[in-house]
PDB file of N, CA and C in Angstrom:
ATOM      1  N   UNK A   1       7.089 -12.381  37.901  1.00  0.00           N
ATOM      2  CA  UNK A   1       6.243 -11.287  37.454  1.00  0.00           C
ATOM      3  C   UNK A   1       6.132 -11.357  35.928  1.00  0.00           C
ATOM      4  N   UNK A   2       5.221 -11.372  35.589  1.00  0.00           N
ATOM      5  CA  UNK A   2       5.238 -11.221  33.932  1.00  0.00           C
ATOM      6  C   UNK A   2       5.380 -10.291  33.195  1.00  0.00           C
ATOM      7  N   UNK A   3       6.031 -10.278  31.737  1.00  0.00           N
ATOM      8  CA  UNK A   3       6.087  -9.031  31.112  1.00  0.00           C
ATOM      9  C   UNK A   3       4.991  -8.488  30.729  1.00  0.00           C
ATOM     10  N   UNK A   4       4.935  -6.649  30.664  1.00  0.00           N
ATOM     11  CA  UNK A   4       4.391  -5.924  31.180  1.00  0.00           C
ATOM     12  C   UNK A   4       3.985  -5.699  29.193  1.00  0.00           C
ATOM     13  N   UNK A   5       5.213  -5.608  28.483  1.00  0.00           N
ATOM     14  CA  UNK A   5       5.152  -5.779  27.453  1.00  0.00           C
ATOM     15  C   UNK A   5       4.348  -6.897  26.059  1.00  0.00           C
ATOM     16  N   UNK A   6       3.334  -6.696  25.617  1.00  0.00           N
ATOM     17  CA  UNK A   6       3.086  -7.463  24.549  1.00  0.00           C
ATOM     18  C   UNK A   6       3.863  -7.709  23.603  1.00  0.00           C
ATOM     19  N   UNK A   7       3.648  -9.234  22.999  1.00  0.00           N
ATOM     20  CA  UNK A   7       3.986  -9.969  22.537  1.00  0.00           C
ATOM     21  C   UNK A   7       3.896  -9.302  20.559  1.00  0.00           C
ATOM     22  N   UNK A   8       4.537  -9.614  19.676  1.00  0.00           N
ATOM     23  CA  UNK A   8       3.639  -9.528  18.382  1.00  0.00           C
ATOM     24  C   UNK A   8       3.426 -10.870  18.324  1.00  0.00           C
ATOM     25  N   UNK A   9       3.745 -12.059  18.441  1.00  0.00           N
ATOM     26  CA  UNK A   9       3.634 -13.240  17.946  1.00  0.00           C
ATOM     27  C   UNK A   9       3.651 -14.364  19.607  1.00  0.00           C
ATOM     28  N   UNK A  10       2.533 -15.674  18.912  1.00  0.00           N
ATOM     29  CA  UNK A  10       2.690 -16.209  20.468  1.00  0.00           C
ATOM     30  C   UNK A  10       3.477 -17.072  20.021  1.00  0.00           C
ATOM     31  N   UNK A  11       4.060 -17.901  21.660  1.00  0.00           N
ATOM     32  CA  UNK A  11       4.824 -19.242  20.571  1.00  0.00           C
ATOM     33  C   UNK A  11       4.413 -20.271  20.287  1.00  0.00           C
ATOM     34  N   UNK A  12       4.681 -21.167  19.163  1.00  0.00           N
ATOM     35  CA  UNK A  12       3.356 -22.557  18.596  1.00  0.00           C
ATOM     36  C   UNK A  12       3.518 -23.037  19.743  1.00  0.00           C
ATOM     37  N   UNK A  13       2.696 -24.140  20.019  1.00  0.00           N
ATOM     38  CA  UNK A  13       2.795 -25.246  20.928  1.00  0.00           C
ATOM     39  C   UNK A  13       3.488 -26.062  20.670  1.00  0.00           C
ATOM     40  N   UNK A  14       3.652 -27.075  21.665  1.00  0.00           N
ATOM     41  CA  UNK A  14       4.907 -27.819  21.545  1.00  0.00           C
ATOM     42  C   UNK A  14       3.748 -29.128  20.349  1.00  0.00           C
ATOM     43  N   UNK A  15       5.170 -29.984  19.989  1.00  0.00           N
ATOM     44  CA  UNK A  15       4.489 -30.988  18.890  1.00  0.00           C
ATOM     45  C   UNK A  15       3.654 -31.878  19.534  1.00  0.00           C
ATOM     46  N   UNK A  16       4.138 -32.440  20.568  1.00  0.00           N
ATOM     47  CA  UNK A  16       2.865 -33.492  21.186  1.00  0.00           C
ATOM     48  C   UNK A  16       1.395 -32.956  21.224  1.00  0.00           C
ATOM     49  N   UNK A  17       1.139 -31.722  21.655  1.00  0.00           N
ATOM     50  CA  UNK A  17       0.182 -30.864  21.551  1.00  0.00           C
ATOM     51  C   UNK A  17      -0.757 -31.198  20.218  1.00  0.00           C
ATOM     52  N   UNK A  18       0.042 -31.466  18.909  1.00  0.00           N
ATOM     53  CA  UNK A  18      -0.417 -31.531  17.733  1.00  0.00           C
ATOM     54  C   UNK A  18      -1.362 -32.915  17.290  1.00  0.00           C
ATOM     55  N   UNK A  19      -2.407 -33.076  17.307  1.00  0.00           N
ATOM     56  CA  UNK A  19      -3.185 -34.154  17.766  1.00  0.00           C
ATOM     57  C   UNK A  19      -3.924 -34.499  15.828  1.00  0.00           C
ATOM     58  N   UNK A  20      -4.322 -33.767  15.638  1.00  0.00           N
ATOM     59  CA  UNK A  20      -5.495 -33.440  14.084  1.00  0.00           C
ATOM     60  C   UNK A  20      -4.401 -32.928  12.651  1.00  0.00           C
ATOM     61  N   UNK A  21      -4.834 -33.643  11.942  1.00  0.00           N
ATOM     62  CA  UNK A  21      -3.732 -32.661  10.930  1.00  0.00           C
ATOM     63  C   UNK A  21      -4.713 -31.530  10.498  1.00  0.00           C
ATOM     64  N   UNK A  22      -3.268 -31.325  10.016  1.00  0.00           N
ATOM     65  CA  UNK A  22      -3.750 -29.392   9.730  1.00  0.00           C
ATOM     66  C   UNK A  22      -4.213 -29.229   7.998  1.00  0.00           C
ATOM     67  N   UNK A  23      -5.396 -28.658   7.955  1.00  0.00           N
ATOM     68  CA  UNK A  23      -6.003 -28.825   6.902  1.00  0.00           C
ATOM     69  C   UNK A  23      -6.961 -27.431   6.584  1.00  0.00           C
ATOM     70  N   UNK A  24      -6.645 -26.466   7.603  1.00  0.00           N
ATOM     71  CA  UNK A  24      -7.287 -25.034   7.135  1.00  0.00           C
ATOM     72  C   UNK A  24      -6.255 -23.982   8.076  1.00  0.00           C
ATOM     73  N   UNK A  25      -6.231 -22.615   7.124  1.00  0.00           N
ATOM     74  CA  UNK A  25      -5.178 -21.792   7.810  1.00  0.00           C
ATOM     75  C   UNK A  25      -5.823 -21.341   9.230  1.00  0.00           C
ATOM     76  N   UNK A  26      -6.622 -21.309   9.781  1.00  0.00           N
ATOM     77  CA  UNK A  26      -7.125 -20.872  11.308  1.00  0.00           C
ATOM     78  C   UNK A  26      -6.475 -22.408  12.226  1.00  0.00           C
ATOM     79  N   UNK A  27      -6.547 -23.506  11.752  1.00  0.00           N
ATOM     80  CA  UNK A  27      -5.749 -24.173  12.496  1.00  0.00           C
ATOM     81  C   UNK A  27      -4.218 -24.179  11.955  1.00  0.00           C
ATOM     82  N   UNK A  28      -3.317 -23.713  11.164  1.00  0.00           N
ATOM     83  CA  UNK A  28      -2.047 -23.434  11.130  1.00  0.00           C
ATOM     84  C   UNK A  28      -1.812 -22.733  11.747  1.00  0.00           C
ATOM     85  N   UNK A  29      -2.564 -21.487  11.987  1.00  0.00           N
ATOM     86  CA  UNK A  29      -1.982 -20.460  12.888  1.00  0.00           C
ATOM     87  C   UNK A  29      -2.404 -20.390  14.119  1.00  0.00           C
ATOM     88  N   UNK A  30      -3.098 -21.480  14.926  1.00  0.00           N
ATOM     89  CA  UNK A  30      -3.121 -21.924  16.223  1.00  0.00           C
ATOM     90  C   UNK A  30      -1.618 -22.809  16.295  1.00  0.00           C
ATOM     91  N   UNK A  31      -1.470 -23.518  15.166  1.00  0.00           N
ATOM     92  CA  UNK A  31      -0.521 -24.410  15.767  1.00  0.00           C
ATOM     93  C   UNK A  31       1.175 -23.823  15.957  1.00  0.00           C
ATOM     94  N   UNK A  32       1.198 -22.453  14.627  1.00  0.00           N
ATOM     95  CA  UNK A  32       2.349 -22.531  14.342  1.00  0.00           C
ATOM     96  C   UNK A  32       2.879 -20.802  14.923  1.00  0.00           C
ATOM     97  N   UNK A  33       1.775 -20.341  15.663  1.00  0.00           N
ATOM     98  CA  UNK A  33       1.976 -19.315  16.588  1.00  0.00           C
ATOM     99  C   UNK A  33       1.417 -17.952  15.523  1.00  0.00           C
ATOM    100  N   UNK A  34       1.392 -17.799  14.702  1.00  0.00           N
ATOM    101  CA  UNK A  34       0.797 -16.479  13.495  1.00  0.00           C
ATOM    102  C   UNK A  34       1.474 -16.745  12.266  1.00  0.00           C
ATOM    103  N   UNK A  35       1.599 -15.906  11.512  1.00  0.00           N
ATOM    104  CA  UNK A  35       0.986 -16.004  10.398  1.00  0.00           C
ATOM    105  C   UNK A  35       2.391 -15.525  10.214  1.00  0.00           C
ATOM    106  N   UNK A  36       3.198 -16.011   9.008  1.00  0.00           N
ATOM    107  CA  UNK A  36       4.874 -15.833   8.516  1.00  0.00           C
ATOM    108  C   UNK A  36       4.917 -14.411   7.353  1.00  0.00           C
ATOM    109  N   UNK A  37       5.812 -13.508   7.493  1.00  0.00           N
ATOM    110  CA  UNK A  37       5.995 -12.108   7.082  1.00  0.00           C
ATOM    111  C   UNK A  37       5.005 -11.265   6.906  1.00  0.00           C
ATOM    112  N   UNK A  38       5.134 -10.995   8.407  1.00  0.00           N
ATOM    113  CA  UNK A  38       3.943  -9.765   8.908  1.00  0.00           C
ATOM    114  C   UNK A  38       5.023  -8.659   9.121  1.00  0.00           C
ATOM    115  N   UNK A  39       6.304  -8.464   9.192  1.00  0.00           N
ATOM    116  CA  UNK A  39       6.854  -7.619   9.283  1.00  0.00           C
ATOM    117  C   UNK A  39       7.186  -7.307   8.331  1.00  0.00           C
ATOM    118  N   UNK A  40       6.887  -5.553   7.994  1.00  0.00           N
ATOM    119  CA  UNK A  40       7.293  -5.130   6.764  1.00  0.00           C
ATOM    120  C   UNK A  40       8.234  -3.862   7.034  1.00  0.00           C
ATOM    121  N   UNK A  41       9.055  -3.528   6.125  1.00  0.00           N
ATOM    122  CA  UNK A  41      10.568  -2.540   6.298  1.00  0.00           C
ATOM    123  C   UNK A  41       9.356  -1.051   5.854  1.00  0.00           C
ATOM    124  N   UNK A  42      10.631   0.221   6.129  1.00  0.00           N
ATOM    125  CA  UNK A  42       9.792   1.758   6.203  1.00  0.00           C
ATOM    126  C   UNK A  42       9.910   1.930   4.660  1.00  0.00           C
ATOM    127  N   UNK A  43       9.552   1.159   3.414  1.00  0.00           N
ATOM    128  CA  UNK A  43       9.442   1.719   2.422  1.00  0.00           C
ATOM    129  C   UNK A  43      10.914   2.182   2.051  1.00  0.00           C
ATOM    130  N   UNK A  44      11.287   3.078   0.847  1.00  0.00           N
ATOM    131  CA  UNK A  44      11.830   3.580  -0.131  1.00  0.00           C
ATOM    132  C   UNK A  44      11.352   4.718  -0.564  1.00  0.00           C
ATOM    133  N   UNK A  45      12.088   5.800   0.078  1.00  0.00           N
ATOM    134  CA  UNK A  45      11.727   7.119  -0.614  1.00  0.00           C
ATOM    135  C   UNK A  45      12.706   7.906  -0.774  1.00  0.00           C
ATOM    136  N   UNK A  46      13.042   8.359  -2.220  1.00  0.00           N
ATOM    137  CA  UNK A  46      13.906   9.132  -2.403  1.00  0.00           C
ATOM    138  C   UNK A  46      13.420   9.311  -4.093  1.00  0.00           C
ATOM    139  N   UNK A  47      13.994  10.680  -3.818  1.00  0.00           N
ATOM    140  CA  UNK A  47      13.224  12.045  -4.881  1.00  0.00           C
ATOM    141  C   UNK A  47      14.498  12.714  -5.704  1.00  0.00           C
ATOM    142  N   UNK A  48      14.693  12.351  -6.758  1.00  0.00           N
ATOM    143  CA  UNK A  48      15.991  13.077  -7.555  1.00  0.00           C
ATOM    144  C   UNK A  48      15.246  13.968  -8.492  1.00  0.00           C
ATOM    145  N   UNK A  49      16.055  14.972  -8.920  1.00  0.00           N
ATOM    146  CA  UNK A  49      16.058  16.253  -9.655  1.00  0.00           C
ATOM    147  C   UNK A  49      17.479  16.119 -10.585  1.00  0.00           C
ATOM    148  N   UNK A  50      16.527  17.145 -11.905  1.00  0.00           N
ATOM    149  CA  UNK A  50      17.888  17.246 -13.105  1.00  0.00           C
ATOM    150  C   UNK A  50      17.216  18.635 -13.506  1.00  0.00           C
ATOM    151  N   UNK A  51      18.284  19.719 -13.353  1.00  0.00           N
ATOM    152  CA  UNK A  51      17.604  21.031 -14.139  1.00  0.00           C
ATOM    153  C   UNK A  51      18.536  20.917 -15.085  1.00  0.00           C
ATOM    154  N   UNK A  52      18.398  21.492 -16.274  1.00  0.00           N
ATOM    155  CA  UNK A  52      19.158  21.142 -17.918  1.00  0.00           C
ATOM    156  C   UNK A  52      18.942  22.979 -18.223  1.00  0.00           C
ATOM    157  N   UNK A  53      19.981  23.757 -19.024  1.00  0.00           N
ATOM    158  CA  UNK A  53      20.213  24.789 -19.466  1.00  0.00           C
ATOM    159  C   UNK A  53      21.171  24.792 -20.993  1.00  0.00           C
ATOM    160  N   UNK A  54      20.152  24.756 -21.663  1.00  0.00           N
ATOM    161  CA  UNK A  54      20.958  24.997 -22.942  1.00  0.00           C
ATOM    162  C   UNK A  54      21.331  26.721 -23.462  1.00  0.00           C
ATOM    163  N   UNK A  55      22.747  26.557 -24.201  1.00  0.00           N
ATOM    164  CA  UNK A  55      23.266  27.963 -24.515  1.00  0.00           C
ATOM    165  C   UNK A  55      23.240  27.690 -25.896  1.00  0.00           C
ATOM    166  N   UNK A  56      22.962  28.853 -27.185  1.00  0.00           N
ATOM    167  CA  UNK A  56      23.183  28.782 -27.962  1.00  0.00           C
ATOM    168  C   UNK A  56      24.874  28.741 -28.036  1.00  0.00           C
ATOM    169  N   UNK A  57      25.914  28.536 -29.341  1.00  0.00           N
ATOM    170  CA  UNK A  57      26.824  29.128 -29.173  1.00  0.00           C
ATOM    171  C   UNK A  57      27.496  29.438 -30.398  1.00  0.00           C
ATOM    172  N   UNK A  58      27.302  28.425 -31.691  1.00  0.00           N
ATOM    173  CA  UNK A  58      27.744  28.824 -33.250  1.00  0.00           C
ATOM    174  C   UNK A  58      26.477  27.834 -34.175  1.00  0.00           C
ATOM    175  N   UNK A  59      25.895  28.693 -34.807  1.00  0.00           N
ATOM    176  CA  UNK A  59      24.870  28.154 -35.782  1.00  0.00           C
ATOM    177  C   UNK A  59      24.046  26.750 -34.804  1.00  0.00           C
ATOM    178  N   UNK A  60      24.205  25.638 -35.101  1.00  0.00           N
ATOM    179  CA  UNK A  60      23.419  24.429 -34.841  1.00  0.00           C
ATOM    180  C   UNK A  60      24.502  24.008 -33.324  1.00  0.00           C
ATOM    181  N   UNK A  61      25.087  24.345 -32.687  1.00  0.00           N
ATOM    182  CA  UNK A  61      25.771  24.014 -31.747  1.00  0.00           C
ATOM    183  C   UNK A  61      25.877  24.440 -30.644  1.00  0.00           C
ATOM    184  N   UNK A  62      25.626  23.525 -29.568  1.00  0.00           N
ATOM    185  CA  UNK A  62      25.457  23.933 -27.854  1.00  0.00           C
ATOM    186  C   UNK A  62      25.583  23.168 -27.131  1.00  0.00           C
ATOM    187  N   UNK A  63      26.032  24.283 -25.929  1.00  0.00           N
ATOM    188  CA  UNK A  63      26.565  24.303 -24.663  1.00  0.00           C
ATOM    189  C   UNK A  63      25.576  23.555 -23.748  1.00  0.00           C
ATOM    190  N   UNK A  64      25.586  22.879 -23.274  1.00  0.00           N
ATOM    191  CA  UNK A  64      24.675  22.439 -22.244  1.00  0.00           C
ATOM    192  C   UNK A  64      25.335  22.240 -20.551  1.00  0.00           C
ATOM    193  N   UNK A  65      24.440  22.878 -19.958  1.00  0.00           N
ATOM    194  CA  UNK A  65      24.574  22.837 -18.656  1.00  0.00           C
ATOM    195  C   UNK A  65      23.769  22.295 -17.819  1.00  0.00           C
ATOM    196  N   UNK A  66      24.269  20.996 -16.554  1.00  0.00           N
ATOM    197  CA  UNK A  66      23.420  20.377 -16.182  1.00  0.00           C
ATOM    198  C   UNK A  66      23.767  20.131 -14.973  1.00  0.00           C
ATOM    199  N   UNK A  67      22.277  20.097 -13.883  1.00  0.00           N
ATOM    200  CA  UNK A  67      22.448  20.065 -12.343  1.00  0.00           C
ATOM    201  C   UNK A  67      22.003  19.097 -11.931  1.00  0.00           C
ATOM    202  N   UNK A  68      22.539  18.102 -11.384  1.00  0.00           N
ATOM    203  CA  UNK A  68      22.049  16.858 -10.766  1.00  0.00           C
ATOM    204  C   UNK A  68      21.939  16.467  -9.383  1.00  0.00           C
ATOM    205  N   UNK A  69      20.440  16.352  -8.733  1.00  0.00           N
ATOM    206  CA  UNK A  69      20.165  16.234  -7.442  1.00  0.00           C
ATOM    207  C   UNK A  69      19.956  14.519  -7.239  1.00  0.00           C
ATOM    208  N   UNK A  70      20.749  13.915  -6.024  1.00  0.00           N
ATOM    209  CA  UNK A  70      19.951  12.763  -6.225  1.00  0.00           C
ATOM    210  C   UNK A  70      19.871  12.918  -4.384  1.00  0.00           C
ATOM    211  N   UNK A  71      18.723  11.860  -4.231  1.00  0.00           N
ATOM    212  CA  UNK A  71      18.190  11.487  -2.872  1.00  0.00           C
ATOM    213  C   UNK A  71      17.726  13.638  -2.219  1.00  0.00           C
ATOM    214  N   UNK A  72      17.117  14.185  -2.767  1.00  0.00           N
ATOM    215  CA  UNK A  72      17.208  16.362  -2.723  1.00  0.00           C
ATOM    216  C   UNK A  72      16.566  16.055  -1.691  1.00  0.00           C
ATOM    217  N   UNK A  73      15.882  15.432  -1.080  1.00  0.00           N
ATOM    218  CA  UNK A  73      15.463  15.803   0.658  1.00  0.00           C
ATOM    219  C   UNK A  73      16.406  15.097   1.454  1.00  0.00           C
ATOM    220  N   UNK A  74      17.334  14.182   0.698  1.00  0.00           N
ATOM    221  CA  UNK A  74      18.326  13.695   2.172  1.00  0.00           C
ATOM    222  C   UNK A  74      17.394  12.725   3.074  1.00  0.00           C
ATOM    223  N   UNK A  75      16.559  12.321   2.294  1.00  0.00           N
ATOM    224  CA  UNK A  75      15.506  11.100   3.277  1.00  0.00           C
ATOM    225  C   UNK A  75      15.781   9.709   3.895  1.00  0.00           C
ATOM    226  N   UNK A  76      16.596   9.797   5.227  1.00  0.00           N
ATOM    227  CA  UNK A  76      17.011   7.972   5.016  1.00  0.00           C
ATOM    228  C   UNK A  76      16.591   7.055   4.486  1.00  0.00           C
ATOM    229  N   UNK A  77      17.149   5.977   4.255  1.00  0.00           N
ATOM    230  CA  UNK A  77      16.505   5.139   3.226  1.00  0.00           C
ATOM    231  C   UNK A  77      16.766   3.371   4.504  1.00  0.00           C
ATOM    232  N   UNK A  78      16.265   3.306   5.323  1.00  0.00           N
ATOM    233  CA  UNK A  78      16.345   2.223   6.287  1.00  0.00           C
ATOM    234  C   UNK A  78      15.884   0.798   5.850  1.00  0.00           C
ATOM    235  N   UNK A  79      16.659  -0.159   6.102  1.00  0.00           N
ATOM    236  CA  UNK A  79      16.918  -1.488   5.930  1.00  0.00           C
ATOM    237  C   UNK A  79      15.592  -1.938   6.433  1.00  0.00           C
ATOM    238  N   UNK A  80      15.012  -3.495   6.506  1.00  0.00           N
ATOM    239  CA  UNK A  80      14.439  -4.239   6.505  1.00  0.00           C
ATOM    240  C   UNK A  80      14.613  -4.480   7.909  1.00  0.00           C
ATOM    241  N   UNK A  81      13.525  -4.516   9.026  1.00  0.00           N
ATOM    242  CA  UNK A  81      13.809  -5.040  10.307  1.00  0.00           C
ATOM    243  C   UNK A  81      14.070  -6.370  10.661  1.00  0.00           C
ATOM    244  N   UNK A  82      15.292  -7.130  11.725  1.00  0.00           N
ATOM    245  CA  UNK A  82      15.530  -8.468  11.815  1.00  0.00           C
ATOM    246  C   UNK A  82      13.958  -9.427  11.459  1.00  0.00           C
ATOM    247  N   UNK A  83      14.533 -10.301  11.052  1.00  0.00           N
ATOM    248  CA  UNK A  83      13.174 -11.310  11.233  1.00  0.00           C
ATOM    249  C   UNK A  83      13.745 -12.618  12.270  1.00  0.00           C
ATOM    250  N   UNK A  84      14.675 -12.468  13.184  1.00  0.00           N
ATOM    251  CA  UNK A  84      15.379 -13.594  13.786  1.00  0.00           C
ATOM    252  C   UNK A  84      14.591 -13.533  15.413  1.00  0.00           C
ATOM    253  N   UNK A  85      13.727 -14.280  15.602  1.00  0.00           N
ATOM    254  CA  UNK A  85      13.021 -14.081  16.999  1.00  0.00           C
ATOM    255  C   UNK A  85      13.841 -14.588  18.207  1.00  0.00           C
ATOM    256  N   UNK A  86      15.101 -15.278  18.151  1.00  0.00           N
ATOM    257  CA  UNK A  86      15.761 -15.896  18.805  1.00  0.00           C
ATOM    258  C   UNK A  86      17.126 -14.687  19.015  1.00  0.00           C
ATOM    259  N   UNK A  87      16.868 -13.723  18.540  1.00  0.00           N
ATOM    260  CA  UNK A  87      18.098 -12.148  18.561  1.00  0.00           C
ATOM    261  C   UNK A  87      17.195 -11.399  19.317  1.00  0.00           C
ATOM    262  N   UNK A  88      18.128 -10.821  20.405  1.00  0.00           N
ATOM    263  CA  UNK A  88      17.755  -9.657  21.107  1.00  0.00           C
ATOM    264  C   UNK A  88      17.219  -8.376  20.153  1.00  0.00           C
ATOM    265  N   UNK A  89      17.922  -8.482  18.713  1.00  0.00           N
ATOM    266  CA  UNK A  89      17.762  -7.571  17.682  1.00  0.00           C
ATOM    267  C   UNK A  89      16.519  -7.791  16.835  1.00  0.00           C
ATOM    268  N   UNK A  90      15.686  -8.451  17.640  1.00  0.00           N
ATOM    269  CA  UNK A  90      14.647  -9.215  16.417  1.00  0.00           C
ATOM    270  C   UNK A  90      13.272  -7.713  16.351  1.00  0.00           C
ATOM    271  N   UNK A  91      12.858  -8.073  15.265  1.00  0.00           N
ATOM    272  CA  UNK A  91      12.086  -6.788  14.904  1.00  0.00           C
ATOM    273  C   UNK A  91      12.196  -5.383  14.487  1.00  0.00           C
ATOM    274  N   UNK A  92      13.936  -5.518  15.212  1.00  0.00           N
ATOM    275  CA  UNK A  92      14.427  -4.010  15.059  1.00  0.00           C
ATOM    276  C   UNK A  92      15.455  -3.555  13.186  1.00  0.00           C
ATOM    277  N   UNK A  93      15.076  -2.502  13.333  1.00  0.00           N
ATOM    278  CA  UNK A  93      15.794  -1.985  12.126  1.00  0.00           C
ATOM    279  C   UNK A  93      17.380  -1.839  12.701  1.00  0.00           C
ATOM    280  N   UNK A  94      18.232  -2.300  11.988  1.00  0.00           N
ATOM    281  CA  UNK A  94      19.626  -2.194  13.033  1.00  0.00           C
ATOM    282  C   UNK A  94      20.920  -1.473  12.028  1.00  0.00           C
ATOM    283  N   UNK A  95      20.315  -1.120  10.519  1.00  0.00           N
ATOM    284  CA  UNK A  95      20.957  -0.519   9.071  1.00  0.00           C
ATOM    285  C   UNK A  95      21.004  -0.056   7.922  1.00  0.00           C
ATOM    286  N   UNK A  96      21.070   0.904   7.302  1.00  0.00           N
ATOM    287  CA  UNK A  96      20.696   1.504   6.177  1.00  0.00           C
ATOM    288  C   UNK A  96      20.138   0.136   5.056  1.00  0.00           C
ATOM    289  N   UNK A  97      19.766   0.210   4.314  1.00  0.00           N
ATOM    290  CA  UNK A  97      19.325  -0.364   2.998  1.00  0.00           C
ATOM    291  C   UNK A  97      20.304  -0.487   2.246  1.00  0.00           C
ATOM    292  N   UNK A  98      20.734  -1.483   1.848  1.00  0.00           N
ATOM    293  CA  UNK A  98      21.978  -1.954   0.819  1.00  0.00           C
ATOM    294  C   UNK A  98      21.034  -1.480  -0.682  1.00  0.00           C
ATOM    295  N   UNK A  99      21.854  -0.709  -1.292  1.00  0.00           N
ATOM    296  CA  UNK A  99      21.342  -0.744  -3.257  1.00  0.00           C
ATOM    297  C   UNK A  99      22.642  -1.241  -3.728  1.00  0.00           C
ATOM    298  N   UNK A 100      23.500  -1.310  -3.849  1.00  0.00           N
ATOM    299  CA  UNK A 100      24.728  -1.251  -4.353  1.00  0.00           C
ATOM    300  C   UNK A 100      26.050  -0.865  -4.014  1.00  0.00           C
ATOM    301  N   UNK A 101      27.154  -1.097  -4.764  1.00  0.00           N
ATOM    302  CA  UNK A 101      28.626  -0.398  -4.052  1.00  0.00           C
ATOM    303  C   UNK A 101      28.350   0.684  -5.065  1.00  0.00           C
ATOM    304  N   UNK A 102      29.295   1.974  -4.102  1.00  0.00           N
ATOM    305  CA  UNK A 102      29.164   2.842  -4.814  1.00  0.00           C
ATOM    306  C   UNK A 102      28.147   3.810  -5.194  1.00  0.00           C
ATOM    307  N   UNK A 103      26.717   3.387  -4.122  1.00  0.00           N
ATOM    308  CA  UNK A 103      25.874   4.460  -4.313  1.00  0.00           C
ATOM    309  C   UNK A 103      24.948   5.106  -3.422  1.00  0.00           C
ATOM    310  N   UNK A 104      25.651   6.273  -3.006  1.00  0.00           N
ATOM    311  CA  UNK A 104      25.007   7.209  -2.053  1.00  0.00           C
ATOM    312  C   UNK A 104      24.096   7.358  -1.386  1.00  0.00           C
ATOM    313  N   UNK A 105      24.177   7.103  -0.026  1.00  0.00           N
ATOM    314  CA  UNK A 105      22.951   7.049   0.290  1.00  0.00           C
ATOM    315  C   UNK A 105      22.178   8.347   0.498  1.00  0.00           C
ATOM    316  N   UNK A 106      23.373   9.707   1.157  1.00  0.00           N
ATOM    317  CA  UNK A 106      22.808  10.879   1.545  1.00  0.00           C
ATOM    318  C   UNK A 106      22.535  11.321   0.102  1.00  0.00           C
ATOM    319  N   UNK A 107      22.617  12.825   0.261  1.00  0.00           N
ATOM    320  CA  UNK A 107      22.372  13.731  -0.883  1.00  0.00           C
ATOM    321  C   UNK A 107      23.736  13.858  -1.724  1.00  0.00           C
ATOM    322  N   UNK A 108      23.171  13.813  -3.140  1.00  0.00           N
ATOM    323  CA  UNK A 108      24.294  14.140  -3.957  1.00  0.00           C
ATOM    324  C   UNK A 108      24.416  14.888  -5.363  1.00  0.00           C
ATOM    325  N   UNK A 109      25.221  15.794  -5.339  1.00  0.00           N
ATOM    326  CA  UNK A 109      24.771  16.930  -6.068  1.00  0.00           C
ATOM    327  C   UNK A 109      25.757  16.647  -7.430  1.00  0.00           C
ATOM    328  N   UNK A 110      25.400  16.718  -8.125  1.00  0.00           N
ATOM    329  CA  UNK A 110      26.476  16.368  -9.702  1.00  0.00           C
ATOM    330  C   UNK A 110      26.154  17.540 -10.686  1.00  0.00           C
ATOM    331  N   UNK A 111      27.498  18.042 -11.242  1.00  0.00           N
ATOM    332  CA  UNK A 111      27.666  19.260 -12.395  1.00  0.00           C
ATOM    333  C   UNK A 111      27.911  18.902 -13.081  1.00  0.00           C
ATOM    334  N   UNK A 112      27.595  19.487 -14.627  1.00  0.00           N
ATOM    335  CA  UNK A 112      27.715  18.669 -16.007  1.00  0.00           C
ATOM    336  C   UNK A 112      28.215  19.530 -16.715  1.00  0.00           C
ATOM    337  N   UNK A 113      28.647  19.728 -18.093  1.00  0.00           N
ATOM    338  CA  UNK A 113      28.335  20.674 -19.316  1.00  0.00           C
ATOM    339  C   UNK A 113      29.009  19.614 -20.380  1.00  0.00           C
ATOM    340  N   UNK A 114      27.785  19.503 -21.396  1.00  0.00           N
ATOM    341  CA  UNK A 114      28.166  18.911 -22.209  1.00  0.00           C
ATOM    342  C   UNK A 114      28.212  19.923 -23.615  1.00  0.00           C
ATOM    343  N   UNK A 115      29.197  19.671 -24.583  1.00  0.00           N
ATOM    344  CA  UNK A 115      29.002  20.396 -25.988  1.00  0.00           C
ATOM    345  C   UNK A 115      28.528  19.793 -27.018  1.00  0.00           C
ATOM    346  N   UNK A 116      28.118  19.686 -28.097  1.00  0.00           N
ATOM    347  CA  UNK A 116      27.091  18.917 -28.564  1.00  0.00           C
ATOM    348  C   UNK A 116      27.540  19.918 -30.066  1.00  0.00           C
ATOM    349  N   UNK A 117      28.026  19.215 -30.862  1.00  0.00           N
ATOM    350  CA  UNK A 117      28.093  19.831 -32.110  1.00  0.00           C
ATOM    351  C   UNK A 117      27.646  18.983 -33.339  1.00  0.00           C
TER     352      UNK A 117
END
């Protein structure tokens, strides 16, 4: 019975198949099944905030108070889907987005006060 499911990509033909050399992209992508990084990841979105409050406090000198939002909607930030067609996992998103060690992916709220004289 055949799958019921479509394909995104067909598979090239085998090499004997390959008779003409290839010399325009409508025959590469007969031969070599479609067209290489058509899969693209859900973007990057994340929205930080800084509210800042200055206090007077002696002549030329102040208090500063500061609120730091990072990622303020809490928006996942999802990895790049497999590109391995030979993985049961292929196509699928299977992990957050690597930025770095050490940096948050959820929401994160930071308090400040700096004095400044």
């Amino acid at each position: 019975m055949p799958s019921l499911i479509p394909c995104a990509f067909v598979n090239p033909l085998p090499g004997n198949l390959v008779t003409a050399p290839v010399t325009d992209t409508a025959t590469a992508i007969k031969y070599l099944g479609g067209k290489s990084n058509q899969i693209y990841g859900p973007g990057y979105n994340r929205i930080n905030m800084s509210l800042f409050k200055n206090f007077s406090t002696w002549r030329e000198q102040v208090l500063q108070f500061r609120a730091d939002a990072f990622n303020l909607f809490n928006h996942p930030s999802l990895g790049n889907p497999s590109v391995q067609n030979d993985n049961p996992n292929g196509g699928q998103i299977t992990g957050p987005q690597f930025f770095q060690n050490n940096t948050p992916d959820a929401r994160f709220l930071q308090l400040a006060l700096k004095y400044q004289f």
